[in-house]
Protein backbone atom coordinates (compact mmCIF):
# COMPACT_ATOMS: atom_id res chain seq x y z
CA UNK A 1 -69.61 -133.30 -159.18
CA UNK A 2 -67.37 -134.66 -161.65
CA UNK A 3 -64.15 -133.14 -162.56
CA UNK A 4 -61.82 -134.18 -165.18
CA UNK A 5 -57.97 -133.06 -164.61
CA UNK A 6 -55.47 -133.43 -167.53
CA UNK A 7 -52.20 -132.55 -168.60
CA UNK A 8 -49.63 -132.71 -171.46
CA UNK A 9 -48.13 -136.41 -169.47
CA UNK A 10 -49.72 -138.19 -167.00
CA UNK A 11 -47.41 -140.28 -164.34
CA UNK A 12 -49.89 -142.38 -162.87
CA UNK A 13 -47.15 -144.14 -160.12
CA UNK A 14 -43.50 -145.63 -159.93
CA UNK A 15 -42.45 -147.27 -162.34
CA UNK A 16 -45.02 -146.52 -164.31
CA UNK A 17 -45.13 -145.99 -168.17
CA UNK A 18 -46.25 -142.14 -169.22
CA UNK A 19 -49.10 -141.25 -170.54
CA UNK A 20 -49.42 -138.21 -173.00
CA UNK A 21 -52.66 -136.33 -172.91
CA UNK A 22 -53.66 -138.95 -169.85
CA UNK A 23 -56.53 -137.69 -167.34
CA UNK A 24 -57.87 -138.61 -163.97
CA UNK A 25 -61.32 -138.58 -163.57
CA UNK A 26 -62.51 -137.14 -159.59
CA UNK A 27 -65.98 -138.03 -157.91
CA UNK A 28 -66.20 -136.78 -154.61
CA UNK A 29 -62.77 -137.49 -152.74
CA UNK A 30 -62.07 -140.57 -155.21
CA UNK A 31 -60.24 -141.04 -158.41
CA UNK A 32 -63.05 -142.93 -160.48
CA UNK A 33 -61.02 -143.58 -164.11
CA UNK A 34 -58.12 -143.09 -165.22
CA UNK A 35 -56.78 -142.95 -168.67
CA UNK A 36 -56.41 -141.05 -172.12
CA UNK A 37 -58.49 -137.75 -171.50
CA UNK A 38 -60.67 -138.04 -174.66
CA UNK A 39 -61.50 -141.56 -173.89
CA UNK A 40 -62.49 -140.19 -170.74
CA UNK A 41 -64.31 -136.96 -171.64
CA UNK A 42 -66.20 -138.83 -174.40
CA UNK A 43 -67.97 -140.83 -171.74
CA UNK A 44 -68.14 -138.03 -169.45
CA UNK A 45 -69.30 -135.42 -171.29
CA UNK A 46 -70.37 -133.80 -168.41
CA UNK A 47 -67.88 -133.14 -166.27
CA UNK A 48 -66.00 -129.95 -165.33
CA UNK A 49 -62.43 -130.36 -167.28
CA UNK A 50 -59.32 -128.34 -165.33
CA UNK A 51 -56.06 -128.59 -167.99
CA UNK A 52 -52.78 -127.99 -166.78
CA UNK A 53 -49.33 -127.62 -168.44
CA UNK A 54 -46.55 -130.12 -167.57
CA UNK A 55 -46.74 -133.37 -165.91
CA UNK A 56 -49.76 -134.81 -163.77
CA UNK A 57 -48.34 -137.33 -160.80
CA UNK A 58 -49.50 -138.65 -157.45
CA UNK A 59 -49.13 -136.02 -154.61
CA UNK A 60 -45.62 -136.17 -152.82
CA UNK A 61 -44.74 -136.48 -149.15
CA UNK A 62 -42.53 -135.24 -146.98
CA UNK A 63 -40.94 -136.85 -143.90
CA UNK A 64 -39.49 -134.78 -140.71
CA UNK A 65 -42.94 -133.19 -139.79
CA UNK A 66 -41.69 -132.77 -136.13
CA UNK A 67 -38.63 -130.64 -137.34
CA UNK A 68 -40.40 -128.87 -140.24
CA UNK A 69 -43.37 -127.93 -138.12
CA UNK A 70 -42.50 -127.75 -134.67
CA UNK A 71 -38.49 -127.01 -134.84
CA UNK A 72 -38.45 -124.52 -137.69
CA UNK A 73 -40.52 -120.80 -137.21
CA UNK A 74 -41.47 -119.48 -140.63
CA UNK A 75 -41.93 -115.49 -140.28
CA UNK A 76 -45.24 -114.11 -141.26
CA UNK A 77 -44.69 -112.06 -144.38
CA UNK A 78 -44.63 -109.05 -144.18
CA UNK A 79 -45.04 -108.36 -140.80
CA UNK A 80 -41.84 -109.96 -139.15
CA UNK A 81 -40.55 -110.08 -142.11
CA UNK A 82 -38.67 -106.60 -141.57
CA UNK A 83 -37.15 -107.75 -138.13
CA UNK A 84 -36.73 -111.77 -138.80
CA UNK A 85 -36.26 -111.87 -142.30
CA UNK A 86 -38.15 -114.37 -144.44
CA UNK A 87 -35.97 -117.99 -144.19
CA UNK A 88 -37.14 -119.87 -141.73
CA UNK A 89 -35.08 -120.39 -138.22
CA UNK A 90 -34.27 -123.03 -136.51
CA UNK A 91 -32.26 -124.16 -133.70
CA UNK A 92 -32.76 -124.29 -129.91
CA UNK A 93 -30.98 -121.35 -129.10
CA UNK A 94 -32.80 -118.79 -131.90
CA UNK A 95 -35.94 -120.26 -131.29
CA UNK A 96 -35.61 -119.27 -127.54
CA UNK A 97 -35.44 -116.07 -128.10
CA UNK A 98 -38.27 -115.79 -129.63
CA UNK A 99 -39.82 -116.97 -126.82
CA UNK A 100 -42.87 -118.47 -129.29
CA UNK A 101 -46.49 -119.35 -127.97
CA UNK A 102 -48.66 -122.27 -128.78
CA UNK A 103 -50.62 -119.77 -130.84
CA UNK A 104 -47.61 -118.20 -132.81
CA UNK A 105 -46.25 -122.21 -133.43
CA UNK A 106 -49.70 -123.26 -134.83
CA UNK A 107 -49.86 -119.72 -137.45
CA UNK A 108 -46.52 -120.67 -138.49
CA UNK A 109 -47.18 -124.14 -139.38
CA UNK A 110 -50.19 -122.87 -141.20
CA UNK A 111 -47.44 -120.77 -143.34
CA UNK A 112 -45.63 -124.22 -143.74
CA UNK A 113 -48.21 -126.30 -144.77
CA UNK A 114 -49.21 -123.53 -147.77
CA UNK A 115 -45.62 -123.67 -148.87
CA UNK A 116 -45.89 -127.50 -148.71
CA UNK A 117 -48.88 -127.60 -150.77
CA UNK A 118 -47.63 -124.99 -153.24
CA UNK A 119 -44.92 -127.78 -153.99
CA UNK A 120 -47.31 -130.83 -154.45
CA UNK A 121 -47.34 -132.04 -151.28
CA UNK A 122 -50.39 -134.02 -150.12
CA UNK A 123 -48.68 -136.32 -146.81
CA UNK A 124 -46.21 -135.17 -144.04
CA UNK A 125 -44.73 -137.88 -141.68
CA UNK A 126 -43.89 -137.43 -138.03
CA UNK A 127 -44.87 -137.36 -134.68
CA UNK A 128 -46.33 -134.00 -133.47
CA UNK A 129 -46.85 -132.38 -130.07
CA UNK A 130 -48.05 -129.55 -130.31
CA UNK A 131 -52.13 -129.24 -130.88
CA UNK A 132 -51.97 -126.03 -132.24
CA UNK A 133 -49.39 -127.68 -135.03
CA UNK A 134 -51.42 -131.06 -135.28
CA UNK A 135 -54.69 -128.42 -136.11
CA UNK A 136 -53.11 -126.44 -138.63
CA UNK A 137 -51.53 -129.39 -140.35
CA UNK A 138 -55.49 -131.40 -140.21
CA UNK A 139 -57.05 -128.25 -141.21
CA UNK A 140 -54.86 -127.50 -144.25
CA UNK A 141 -56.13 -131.02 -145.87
CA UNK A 142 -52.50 -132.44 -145.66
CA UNK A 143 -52.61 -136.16 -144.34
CA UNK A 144 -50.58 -136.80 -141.05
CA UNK A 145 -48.62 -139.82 -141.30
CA UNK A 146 -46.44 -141.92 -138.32
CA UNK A 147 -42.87 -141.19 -138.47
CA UNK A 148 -40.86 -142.98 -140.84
CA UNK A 149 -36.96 -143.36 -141.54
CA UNK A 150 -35.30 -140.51 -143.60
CA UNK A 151 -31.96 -139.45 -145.73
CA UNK A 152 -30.39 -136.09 -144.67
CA UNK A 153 -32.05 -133.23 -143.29
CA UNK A 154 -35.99 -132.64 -143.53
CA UNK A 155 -36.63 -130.39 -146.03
CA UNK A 156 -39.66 -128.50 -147.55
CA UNK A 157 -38.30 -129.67 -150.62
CA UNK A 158 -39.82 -133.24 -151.17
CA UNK A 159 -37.43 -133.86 -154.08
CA UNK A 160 -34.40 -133.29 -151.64
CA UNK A 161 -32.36 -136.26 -151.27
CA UNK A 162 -34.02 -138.50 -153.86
CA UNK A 163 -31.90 -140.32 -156.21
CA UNK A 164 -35.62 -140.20 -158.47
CA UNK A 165 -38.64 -137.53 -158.45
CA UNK A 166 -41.25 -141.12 -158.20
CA UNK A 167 -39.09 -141.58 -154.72
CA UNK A 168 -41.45 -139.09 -153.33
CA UNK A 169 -44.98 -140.05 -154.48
CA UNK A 170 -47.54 -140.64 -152.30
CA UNK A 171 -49.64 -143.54 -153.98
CA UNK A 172 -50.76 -144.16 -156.94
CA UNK A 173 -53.51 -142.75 -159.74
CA UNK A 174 -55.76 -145.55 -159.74
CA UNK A 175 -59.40 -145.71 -159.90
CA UNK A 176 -61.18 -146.15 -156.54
CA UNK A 177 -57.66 -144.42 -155.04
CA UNK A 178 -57.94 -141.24 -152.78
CA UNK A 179 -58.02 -137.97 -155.19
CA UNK A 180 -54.10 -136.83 -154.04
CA UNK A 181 -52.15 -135.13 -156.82
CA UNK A 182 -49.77 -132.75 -158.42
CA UNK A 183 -48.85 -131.01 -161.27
CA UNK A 184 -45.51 -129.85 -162.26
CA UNK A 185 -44.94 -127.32 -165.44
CA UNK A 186 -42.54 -129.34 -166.90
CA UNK A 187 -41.56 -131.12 -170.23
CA UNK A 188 -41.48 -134.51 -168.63
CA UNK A 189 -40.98 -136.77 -166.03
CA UNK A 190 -37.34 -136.48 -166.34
CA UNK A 191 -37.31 -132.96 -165.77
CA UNK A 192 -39.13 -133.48 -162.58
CA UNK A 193 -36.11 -134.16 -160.07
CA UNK A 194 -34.14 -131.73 -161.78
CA UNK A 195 -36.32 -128.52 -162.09
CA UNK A 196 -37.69 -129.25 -159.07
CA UNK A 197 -40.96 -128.77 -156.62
CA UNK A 198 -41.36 -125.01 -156.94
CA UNK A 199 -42.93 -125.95 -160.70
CA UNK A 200 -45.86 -127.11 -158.89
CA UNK A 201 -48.53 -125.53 -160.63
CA UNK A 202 -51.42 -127.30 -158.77
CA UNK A 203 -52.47 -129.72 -156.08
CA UNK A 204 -55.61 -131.53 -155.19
CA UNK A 205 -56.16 -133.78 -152.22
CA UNK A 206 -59.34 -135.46 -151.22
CA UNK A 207 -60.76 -134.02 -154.19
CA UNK A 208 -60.49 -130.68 -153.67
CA UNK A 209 -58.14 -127.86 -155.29
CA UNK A 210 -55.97 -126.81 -152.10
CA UNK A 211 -53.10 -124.71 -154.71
CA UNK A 212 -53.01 -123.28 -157.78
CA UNK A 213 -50.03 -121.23 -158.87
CA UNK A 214 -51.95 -117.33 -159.55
């Protein structure tokens, strides 16, 4: 099936110029046009058309996987909630006493990976251990990427640290390129770094619609 996304801009890579009213065109798990959406829906009459508000970029990634995943316990809400509370913990000592199984690891980096994708992230980079992590990460559609150099202190937030919001894109929006995207309910690209991730109002990788703000 054919599905048309578009939104008020479209930011199609770095360094890119911005497209108002721009579209990406999705066969399968493949971007097969790019460009102004009524160019795009005139020859594709056909296809299912999803509109979002804001700005339509490549998904973002996030590096420090092995710390954000297999360092870091995210309490299930609501039912540690109560006795945890709901930020996530880290460090050796905390995360002792929990004294956390395989099994408890892998449903909390299924709870990561959602808050990942609910802020446009597609790709997470790092080396991980634990099979009940590296399943829940596979599983949640994210892509697993070797570990590669980072600024500061991994963060959920894929904006963190970046001097510019196109620092974090994953790709680009080209045709014949994997179907990985975001959109952010924002006025502009500018606003992007500066309102930050939590606008994410939707995110699609290999094709498929893995968030959409309720």
């Amino acid at each position: 099936m054919l599905t048309l996304h578009t939104a008020d801009v479209l930011l199609s890579g770095p360094g890119r110029t911005p497209l108002p009213a721009g579209a990406v065109l999705v066969e399968g798990d493949r971007i097969a046009r790019v460009g102004p959406y009524e160019e795009l829906a005139a020859a594709w009459p056909h296809a299912r058309v999803r509109r979002w508000p804001g700005v339509l970029t490549p998904g973002l990634l996030v590096r420090g996987a092995d710390v954000l995943l297999e360092r870091t316990y995210y309490p299930d809400d609501p039912y540690e909630t109560a006795e945890l509370g709901a930020d996530p913990i880290g460090g050796a000592e905390a995360l002792d006493a929990l004294g956390l199984t395989e099994s408890r690891w892998g449903n909390s980096a299924r709870r990561a990976t959602q808050k990942l994708l609910a802020r446009g992230v597609v790709a997470v980079a790092g080396k991980l251990t634990v099979p009940a992590v590296r399943t829940a990460v596979v599983r949640s559609g994210l892509t697993l990427l070797p570990p590669a150099p980072a600024a500061g202190t991994p963060s959920l937030d894929p904006f963190a640290g970046r001097a510019s919001a196109e620092e974090a894109f994953h790709g680009v929006l080209d045709e014949g390129a994997p179907a990985r995207f975001a959109v952010f309910a924002v006025a502009g690209p500018a606003e992007l770094l500066a309102q930050g991730a939590t606008t994410c109002v939707a995110t699609v990788t290999g094709g498929r619609l893995l968030h959409r703000r309720r």
